[in-house]
C-alpha atoms as a PDB file:
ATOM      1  CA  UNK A   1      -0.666 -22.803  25.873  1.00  0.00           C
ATOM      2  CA  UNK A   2      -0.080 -22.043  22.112  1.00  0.00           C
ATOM      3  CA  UNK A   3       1.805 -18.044  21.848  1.00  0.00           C
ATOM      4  CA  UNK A   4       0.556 -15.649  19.401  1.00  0.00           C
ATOM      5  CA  UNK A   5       2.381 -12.298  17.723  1.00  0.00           C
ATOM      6  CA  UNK A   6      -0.024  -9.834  16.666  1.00  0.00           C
ATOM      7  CA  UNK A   7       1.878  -7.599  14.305  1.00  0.00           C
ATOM      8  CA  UNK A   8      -0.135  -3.990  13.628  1.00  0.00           C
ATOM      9  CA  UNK A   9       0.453  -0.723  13.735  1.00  0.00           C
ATOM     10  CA  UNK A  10      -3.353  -0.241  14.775  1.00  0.00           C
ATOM     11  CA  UNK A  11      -3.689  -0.020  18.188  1.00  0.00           C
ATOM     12  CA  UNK A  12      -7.559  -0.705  17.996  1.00  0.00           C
ATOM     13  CA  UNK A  13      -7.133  -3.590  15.824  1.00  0.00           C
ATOM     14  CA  UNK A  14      -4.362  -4.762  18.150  1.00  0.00           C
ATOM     15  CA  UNK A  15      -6.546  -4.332  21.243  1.00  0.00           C
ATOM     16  CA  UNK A  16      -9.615  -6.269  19.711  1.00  0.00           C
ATOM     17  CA  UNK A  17      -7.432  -9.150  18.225  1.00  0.00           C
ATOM     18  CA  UNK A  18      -5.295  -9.230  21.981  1.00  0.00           C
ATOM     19  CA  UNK A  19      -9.170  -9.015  23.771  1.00  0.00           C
ATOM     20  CA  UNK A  20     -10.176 -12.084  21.195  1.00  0.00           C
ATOM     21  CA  UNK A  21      -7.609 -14.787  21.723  1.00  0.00           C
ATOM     22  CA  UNK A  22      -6.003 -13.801  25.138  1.00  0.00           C
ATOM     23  CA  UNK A  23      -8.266 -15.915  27.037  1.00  0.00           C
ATOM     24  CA  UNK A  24      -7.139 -19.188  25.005  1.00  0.00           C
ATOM     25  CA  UNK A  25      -3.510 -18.452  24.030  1.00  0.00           C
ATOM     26  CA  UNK A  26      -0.531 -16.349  25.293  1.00  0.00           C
ATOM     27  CA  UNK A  27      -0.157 -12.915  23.530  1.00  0.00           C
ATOM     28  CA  UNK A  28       2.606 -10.898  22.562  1.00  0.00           C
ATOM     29  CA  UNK A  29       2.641  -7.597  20.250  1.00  0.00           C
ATOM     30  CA  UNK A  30       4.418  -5.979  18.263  1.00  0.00           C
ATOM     31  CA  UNK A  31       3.019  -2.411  17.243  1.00  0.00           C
ATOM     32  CA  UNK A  32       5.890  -2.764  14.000  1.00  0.00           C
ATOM     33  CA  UNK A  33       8.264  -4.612  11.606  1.00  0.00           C
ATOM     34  CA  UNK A  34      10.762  -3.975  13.524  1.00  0.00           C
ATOM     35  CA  UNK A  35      10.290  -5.300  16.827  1.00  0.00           C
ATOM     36  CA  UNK A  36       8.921  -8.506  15.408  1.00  0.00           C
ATOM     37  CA  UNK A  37      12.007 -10.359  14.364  1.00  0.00           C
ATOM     38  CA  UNK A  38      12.981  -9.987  17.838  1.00  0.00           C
ATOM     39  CA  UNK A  39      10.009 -11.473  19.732  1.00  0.00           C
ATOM     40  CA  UNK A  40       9.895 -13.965  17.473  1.00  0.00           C
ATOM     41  CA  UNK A  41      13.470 -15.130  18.129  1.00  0.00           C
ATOM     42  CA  UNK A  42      12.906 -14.674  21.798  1.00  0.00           C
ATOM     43  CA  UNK A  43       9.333 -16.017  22.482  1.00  0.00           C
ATOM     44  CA  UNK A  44       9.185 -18.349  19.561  1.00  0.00           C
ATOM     45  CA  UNK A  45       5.086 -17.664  19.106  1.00  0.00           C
ATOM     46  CA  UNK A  46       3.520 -20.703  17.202  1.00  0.00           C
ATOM     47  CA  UNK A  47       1.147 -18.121  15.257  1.00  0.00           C
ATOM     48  CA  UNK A  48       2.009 -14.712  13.478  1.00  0.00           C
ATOM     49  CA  UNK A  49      -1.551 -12.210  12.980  1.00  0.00           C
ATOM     50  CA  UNK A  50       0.852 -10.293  10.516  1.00  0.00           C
ATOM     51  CA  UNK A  51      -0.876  -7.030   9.024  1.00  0.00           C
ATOM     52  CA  UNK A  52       0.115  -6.451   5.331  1.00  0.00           C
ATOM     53  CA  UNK A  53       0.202  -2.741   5.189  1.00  0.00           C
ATOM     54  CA  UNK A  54       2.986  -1.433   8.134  1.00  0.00           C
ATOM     55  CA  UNK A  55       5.081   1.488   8.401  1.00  0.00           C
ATOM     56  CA  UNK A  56       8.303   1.732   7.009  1.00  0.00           C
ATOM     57  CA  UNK A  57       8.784  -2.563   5.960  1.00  0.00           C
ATOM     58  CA  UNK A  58       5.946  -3.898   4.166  1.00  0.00           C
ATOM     59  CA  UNK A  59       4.277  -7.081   6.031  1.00  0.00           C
ATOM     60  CA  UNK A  60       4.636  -9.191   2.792  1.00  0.00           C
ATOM     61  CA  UNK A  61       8.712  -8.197   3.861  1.00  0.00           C
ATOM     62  CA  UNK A  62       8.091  -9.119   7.056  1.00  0.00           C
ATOM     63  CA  UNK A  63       6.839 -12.692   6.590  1.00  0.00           C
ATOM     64  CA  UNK A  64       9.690 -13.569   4.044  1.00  0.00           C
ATOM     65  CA  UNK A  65      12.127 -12.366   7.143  1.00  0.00           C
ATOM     66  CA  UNK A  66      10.286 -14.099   9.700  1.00  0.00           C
ATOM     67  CA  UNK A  67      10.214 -17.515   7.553  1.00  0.00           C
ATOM     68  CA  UNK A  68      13.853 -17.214   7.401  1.00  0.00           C
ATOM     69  CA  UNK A  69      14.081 -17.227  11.583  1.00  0.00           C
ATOM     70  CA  UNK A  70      11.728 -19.990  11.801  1.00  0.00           C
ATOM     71  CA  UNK A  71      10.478 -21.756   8.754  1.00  0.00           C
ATOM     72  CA  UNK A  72       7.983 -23.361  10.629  1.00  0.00           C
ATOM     73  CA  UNK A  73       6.196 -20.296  12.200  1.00  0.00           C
ATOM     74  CA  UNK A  74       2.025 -20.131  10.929  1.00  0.00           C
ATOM     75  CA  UNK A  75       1.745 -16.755   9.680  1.00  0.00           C
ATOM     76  CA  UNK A  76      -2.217 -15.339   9.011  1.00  0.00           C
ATOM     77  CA  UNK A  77      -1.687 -12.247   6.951  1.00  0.00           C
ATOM     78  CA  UNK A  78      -4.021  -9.749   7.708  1.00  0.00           C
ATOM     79  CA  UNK A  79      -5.463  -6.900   5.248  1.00  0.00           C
ATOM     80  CA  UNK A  80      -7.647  -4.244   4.257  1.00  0.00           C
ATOM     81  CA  UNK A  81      -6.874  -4.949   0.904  1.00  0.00           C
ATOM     82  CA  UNK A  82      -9.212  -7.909  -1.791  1.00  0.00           C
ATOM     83  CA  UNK A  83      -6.048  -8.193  -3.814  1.00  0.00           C
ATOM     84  CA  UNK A  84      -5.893 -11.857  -5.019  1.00  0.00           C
ATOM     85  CA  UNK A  85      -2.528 -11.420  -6.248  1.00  0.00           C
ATOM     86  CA  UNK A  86      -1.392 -10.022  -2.935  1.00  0.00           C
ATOM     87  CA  UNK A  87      -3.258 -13.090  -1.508  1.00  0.00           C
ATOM     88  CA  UNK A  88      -1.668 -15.421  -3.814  1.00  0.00           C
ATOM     89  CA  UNK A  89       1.884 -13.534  -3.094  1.00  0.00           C
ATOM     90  CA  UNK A  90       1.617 -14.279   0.618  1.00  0.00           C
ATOM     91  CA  UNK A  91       0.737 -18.152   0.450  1.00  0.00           C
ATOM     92  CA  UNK A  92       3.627 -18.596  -2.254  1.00  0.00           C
ATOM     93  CA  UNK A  93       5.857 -16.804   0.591  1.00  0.00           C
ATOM     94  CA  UNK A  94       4.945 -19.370   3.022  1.00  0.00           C
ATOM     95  CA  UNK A  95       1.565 -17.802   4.403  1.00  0.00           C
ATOM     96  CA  UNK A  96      -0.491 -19.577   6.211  1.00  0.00           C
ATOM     97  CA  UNK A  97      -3.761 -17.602   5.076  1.00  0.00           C
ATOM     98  CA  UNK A  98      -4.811 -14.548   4.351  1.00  0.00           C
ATOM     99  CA  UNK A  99      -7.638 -12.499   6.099  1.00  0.00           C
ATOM    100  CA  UNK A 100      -9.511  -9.615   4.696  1.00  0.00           C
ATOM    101  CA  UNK A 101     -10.455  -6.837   7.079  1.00  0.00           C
ATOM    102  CA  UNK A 102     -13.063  -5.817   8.877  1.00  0.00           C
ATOM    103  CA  UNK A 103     -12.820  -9.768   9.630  1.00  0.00           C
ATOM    104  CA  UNK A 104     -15.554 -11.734  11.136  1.00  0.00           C
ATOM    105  CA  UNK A 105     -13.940 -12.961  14.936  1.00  0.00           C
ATOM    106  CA  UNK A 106     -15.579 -15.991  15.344  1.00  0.00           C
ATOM    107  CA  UNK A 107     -14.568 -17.041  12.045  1.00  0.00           C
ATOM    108  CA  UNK A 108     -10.616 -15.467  12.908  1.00  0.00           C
ATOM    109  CA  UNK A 109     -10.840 -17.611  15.467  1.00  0.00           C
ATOM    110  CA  UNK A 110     -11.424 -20.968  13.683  1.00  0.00           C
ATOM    111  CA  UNK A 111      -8.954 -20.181  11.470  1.00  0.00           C
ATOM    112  CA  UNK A 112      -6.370 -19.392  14.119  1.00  0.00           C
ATOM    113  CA  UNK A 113      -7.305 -22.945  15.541  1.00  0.00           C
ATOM    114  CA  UNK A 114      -7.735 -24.691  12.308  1.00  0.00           C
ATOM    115  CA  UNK A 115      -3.645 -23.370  11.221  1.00  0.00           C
ATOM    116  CA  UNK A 116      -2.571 -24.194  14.959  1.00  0.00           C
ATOM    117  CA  UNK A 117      -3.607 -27.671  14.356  1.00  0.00           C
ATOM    118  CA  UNK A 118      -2.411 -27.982  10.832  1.00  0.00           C
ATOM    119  CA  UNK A 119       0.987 -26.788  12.026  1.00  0.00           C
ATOM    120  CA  UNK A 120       1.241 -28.746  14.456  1.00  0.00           C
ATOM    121  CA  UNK A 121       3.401 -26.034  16.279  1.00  0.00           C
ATOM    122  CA  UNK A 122       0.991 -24.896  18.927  1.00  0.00           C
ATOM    123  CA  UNK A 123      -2.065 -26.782  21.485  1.00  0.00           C
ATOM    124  CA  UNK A 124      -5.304 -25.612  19.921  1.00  0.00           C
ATOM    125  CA  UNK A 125      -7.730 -24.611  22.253  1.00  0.00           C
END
């Protein structure tokens, strides 16, 4: 079963997103930037839900630092921001996509599946 790190600072949005995909994958969180690096050294998810806008270390931070651990790792960065340049930012930093919020779910969770595949790091559902 593919792992995936949710990385918010919402709890709500990190409650619906854990509700969405924790009956097809294994879940971990990480409520911010800081405990990330270490899950993802120590449970090695195959799929980051990174939110852009955290406390203290921005996301777009975040994803440079967790491409450095594992240059492999999918990373969807997640955002209440329509910035294209903070869109294109985040795929030239190695992200997988980039999701405005409120997101659709169902459409989440094609893309989780569709970037699973593509990775070829993680079993799809």
């Amino acid at each position: 079963m593919s792992r995936i790190l949710i990385v918010d600072d919402d709890q709500r949005i990190v409650q619906l997103l854990g509700d969405c995909f924790k009956h097809a994958y294994t879940v971990e969180v990480a409520m911010n930037a800081e405990e990330a690096p270490t899950i993802v050294r120590r449970q090695r998810p195959d799929l980051v839900l990174l939110d852009v806008m955290l406390p203290g270390v921005s996301g777009m931070h975040l994803l440079k630092e967790l491409k450095r651990i594992d240059s492999k790792i999918a990373v969807v960065m997640v955002t209440g921001s329509d910035s294209v340049g903070l869109a294109a930012e985040a795929v030239e930093h190695g992200a997988a996509a980039f999701v405005r919020k409120p997101f659709d779910l169902a459409h989440l969770d094609r893309l989780v599946t569709e970037v699973l595949a593509k990775s070829g790091t993680g079993d799809a559902p």
